[in-house]
Structures are given as C-alpha cells and as structure tokens.
N, C-alpha and C. Protein backbone atom coordinates (compact mmCIF):
# COMPACT_ATOMS: atom_id res chain seq x y z
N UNK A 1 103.04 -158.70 196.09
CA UNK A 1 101.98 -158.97 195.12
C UNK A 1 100.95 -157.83 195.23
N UNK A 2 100.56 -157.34 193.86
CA UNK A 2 99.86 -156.57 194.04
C UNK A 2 98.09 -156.95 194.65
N UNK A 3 97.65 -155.81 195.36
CA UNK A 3 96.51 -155.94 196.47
C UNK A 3 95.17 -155.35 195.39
N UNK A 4 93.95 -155.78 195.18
CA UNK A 4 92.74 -155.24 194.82
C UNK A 4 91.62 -155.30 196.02
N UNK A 5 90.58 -154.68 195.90
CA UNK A 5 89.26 -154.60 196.88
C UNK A 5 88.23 -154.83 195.68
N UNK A 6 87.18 -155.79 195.41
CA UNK A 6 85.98 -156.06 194.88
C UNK A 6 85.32 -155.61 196.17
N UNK A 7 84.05 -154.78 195.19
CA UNK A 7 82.96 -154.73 195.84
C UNK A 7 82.25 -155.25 195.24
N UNK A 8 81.31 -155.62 196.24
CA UNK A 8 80.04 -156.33 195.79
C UNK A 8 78.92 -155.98 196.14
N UNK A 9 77.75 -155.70 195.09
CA UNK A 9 76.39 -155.62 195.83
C UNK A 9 75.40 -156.73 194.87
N UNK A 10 73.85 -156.67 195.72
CA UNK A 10 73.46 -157.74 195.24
C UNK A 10 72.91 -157.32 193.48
N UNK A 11 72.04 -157.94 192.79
CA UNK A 11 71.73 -157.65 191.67
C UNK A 11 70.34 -157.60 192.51
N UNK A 12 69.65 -158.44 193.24
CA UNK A 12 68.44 -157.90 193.68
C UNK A 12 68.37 -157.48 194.75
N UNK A 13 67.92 -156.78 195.59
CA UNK A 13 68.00 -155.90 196.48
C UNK A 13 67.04 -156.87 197.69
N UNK A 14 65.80 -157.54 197.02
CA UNK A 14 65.09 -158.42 198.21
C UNK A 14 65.68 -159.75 198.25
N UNK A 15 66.76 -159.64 197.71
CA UNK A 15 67.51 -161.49 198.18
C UNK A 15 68.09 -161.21 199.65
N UNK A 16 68.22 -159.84 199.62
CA UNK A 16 68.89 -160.11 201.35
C UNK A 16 68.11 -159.47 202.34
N UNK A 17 66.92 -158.76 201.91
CA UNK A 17 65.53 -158.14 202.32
C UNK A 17 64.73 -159.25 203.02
N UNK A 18 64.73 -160.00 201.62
CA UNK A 18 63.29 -160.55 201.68
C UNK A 18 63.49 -162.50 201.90
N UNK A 19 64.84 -162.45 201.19
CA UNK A 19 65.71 -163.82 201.04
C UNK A 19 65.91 -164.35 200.02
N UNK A 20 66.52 -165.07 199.49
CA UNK A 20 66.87 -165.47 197.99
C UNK A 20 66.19 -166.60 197.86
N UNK A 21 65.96 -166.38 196.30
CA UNK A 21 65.47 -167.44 195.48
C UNK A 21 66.25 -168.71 195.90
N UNK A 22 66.16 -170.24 194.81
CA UNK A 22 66.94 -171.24 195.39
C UNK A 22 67.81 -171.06 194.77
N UNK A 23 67.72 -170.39 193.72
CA UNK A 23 69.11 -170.48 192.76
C UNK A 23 69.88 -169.10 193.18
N UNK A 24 69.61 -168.06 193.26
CA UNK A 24 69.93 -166.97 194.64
C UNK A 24 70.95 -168.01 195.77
N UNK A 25 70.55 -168.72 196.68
CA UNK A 25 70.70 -169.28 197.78
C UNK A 25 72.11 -170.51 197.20
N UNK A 26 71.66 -171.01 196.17
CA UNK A 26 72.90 -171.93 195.53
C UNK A 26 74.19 -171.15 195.10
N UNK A 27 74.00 -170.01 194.24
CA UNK A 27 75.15 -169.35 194.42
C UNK A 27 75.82 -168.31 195.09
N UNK A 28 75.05 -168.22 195.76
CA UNK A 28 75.50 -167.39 197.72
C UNK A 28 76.37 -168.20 197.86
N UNK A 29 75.91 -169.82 198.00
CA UNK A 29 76.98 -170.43 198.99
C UNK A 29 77.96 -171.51 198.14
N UNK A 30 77.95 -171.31 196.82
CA UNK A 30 79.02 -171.68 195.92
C UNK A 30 80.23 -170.76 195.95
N UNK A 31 79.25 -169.50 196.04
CA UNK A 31 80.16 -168.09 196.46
C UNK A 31 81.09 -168.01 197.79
N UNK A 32 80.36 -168.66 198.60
CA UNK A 32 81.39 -168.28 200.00
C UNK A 32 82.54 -169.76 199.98
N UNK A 33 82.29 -170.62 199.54
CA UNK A 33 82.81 -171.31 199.12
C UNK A 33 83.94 -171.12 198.40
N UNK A 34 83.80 -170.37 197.53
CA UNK A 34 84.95 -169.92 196.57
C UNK A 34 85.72 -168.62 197.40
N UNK A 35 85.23 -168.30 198.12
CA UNK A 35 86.39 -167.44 198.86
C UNK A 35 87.03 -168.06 200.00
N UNK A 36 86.40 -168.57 200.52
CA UNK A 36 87.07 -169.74 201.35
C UNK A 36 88.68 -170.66 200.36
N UNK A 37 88.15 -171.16 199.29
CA UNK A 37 89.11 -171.90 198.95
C UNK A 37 90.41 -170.93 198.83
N UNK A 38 90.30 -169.63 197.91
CA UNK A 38 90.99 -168.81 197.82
C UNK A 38 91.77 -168.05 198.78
N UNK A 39 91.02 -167.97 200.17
CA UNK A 39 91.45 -167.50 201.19
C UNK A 39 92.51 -168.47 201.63
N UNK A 40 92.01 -169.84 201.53
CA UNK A 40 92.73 -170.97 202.17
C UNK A 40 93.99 -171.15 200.99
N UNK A 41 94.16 -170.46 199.78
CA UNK A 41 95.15 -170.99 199.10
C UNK A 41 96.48 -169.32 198.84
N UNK A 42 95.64 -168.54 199.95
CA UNK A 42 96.48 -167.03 200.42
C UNK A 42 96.20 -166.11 199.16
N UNK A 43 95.29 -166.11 198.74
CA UNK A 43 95.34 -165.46 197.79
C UNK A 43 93.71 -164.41 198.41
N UNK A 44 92.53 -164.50 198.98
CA UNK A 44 91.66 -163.79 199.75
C UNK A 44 92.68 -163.51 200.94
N UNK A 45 92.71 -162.08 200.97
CA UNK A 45 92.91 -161.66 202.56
C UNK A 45 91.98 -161.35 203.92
N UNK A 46 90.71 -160.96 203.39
CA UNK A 46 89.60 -160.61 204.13
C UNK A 46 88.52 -160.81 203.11
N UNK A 47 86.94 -160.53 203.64
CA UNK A 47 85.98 -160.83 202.69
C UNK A 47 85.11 -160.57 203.89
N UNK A 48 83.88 -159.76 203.43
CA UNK A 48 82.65 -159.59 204.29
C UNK A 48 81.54 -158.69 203.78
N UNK A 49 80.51 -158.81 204.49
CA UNK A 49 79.04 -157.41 203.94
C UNK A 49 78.85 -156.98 204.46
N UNK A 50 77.98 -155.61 204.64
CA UNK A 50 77.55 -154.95 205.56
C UNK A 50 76.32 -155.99 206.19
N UNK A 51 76.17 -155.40 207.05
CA UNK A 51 74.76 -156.25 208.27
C UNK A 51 73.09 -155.34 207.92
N UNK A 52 73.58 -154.50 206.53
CA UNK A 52 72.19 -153.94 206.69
C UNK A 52 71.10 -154.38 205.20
N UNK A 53 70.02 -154.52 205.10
CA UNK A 53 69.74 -155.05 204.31
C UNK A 53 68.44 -154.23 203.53
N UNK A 54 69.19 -153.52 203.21
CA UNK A 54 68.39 -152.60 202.33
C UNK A 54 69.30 -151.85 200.95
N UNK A 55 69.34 -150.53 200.50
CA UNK A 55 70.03 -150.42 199.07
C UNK A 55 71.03 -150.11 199.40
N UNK A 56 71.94 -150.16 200.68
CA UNK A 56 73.19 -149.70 201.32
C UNK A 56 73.46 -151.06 201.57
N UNK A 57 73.21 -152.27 200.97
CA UNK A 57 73.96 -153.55 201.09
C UNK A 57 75.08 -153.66 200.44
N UNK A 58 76.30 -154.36 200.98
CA UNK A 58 77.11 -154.57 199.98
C UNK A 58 78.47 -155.46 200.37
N UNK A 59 79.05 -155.79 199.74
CA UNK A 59 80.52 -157.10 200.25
C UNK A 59 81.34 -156.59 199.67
N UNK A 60 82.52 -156.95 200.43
CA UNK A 60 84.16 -156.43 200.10
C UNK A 60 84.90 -157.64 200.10
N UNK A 61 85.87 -157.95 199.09
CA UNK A 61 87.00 -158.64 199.19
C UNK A 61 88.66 -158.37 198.80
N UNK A 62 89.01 -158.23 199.86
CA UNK A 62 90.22 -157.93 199.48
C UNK A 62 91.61 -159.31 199.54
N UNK A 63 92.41 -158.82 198.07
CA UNK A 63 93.02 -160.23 197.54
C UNK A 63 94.16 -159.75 196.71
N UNK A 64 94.85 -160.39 196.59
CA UNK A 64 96.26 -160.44 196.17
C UNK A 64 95.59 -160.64 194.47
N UNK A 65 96.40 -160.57 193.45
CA UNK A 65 96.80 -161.10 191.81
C UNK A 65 97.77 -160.53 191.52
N UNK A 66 98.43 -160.66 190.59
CA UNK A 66 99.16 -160.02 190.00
C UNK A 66 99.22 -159.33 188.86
N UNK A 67 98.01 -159.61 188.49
CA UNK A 67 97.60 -158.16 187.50
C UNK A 67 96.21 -157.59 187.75
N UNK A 68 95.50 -156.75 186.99
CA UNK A 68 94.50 -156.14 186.85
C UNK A 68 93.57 -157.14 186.53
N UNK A 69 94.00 -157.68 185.48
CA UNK A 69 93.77 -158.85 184.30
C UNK A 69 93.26 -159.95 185.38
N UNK A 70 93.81 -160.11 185.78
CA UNK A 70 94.16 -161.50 186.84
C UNK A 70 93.16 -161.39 187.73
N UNK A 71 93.41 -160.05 188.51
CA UNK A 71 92.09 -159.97 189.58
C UNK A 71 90.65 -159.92 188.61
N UNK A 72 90.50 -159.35 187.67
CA UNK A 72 89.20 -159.32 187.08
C UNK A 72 88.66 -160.82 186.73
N UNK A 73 89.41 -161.55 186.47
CA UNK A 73 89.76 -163.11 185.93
C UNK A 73 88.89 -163.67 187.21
N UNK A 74 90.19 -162.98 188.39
CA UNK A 74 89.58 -164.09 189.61
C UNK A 74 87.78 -163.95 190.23
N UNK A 75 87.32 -162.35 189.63
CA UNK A 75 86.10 -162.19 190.33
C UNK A 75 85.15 -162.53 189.68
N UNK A 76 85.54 -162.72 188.05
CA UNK A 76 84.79 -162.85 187.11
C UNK A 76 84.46 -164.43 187.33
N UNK A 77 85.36 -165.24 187.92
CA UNK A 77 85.03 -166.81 187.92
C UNK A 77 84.58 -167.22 189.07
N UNK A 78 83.91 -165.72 190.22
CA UNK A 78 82.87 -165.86 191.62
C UNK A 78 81.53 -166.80 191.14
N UNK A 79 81.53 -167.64 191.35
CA UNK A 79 80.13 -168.42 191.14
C UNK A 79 78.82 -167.36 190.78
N UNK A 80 78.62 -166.25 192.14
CA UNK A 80 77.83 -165.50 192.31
C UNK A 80 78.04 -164.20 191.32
N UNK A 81 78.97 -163.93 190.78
CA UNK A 81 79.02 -163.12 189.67
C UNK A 81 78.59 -163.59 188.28
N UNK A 82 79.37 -164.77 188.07
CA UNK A 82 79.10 -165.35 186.50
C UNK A 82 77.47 -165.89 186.17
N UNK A 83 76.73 -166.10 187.33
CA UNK A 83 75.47 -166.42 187.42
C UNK A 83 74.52 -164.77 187.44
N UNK A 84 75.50 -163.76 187.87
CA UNK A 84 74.16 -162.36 187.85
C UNK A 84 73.69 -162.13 188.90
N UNK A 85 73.77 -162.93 190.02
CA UNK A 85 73.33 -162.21 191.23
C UNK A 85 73.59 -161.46 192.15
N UNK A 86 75.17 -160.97 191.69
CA UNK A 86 75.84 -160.31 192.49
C UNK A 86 76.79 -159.55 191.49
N UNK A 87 76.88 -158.05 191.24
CA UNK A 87 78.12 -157.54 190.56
C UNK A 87 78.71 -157.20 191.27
N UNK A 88 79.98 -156.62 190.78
CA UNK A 88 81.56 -156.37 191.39
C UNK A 88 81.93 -155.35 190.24
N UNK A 89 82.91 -154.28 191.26
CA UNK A 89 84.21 -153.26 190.92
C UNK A 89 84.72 -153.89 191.49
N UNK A 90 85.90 -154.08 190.51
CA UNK A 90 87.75 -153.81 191.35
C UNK A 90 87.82 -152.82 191.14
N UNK A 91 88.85 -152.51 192.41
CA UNK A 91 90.13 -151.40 192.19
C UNK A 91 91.40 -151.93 192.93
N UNK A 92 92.05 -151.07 192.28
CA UNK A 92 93.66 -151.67 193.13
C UNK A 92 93.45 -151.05 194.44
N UNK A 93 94.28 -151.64 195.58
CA UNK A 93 94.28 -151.40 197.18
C UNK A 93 95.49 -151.34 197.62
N UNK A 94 95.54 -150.77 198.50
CA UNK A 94 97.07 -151.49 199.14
C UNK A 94 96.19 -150.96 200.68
N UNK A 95 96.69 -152.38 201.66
CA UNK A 95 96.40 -152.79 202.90
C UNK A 95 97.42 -151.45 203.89
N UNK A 96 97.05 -150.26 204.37
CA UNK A 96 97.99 -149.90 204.98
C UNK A 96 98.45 -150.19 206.21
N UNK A 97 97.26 -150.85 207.38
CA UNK A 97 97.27 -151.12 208.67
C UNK A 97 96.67 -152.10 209.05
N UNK A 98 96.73 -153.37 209.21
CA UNK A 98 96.38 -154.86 209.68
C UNK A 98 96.25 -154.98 211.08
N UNK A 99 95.66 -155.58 211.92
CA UNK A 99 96.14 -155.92 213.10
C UNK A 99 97.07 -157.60 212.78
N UNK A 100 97.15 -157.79 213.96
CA UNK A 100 97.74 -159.61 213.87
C UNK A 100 96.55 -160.44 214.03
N UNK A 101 96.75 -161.35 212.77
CA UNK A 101 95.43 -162.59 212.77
C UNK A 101 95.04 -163.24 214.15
N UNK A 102 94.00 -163.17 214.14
CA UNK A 102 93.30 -163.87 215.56
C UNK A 102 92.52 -164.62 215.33
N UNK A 103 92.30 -166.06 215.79
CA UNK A 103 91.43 -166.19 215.66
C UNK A 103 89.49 -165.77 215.63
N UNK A 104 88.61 -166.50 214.60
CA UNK A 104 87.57 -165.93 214.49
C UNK A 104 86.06 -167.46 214.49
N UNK A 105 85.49 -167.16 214.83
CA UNK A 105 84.48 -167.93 214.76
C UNK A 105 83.54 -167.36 213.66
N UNK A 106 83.24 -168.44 212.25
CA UNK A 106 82.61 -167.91 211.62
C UNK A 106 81.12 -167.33 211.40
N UNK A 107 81.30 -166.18 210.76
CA UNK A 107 79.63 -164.86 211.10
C UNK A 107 78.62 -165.50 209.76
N UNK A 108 77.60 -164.51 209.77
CA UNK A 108 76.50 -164.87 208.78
C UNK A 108 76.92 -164.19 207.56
C-alpha cells in the first residue's frame, strides 16, 4: 500500500506558545483521537511534533492509502484540519528503515 507523510503546523503559532483557545483545545484532542483510531485500524504508522514551540513547530504523520486522492480525503477529514487550526502537506513516502515495534508509554 502506498505510504504518504502529512505535515502539520499550527494555524496559530501561540496555541502551542501561549496555549489554545477552547475550541483550539477541542480539536487538538478530537485530533489525536482520530489518529489513534486510524493507527488502531493500521492505517497511521507513526504520528508526532516537534517539542519546540515557537515558528519551527510542527507534526508528522505517516500512513498508508491507496491513492493520493485517498490520503488527501483522509487528512482532509482530521478534525483539526477541517476546523483551521492546523494545516497539512502530503507527499508520498516510502518508510526505508523501521526498527521493531516496542512498546511505548504515551508522550505530550
């Protein structure tokens, strides 16, 4: 199946500065939510942000579709995208070097 990478950065720059609004904060975590399900249904392979919080912020997800179409489909229906608080590029990816899944305790 073909592999894409979304990036993500925020639309405001002090939601992760300064902290998000409530509606900011509602679709953050409608958002992680939705990669969770996706992850859990093998279709997210990884997903994360940088730790810095200034205009070098930004999130990656990398995920299976099977088309272009498809992945744009899937990022376009991110809670946190269709609401504006967060845009996204795809591009196509291909994963060249993985380690073996380990367990993880989940981060911020």
């Amino acid at each position: 199946m073909p592999e894409w990478l979304c990036l993500l950065r925020p639309e405001r720059i002090a939601m992760v500065a300064e902290g998000p609004t409530e509606e900011e904060a509602d679709a953050v975590e409608r958002h992680f939510a939705y990669l969770v399900r996706l992850a859990q249904s093998g279709s997210v392979r990884l997903a994360g942000r940088t730790t810095t919080e200034d205009e070098h912020v930004f999130g990656i997800v990398v995920f299976e579709a099977p088309s272009e179409a498809d992945a744009r489909a899937q990022v376009d229906a991110d809670p946190a995208i269709a609401e504006g608080v967060m845009s996204a590029e795809v591009f196509p990816f291909h994963v060249a070097v993985e380690r073996p899944a380990t367990p993880r305790q989940p981060g911020p």
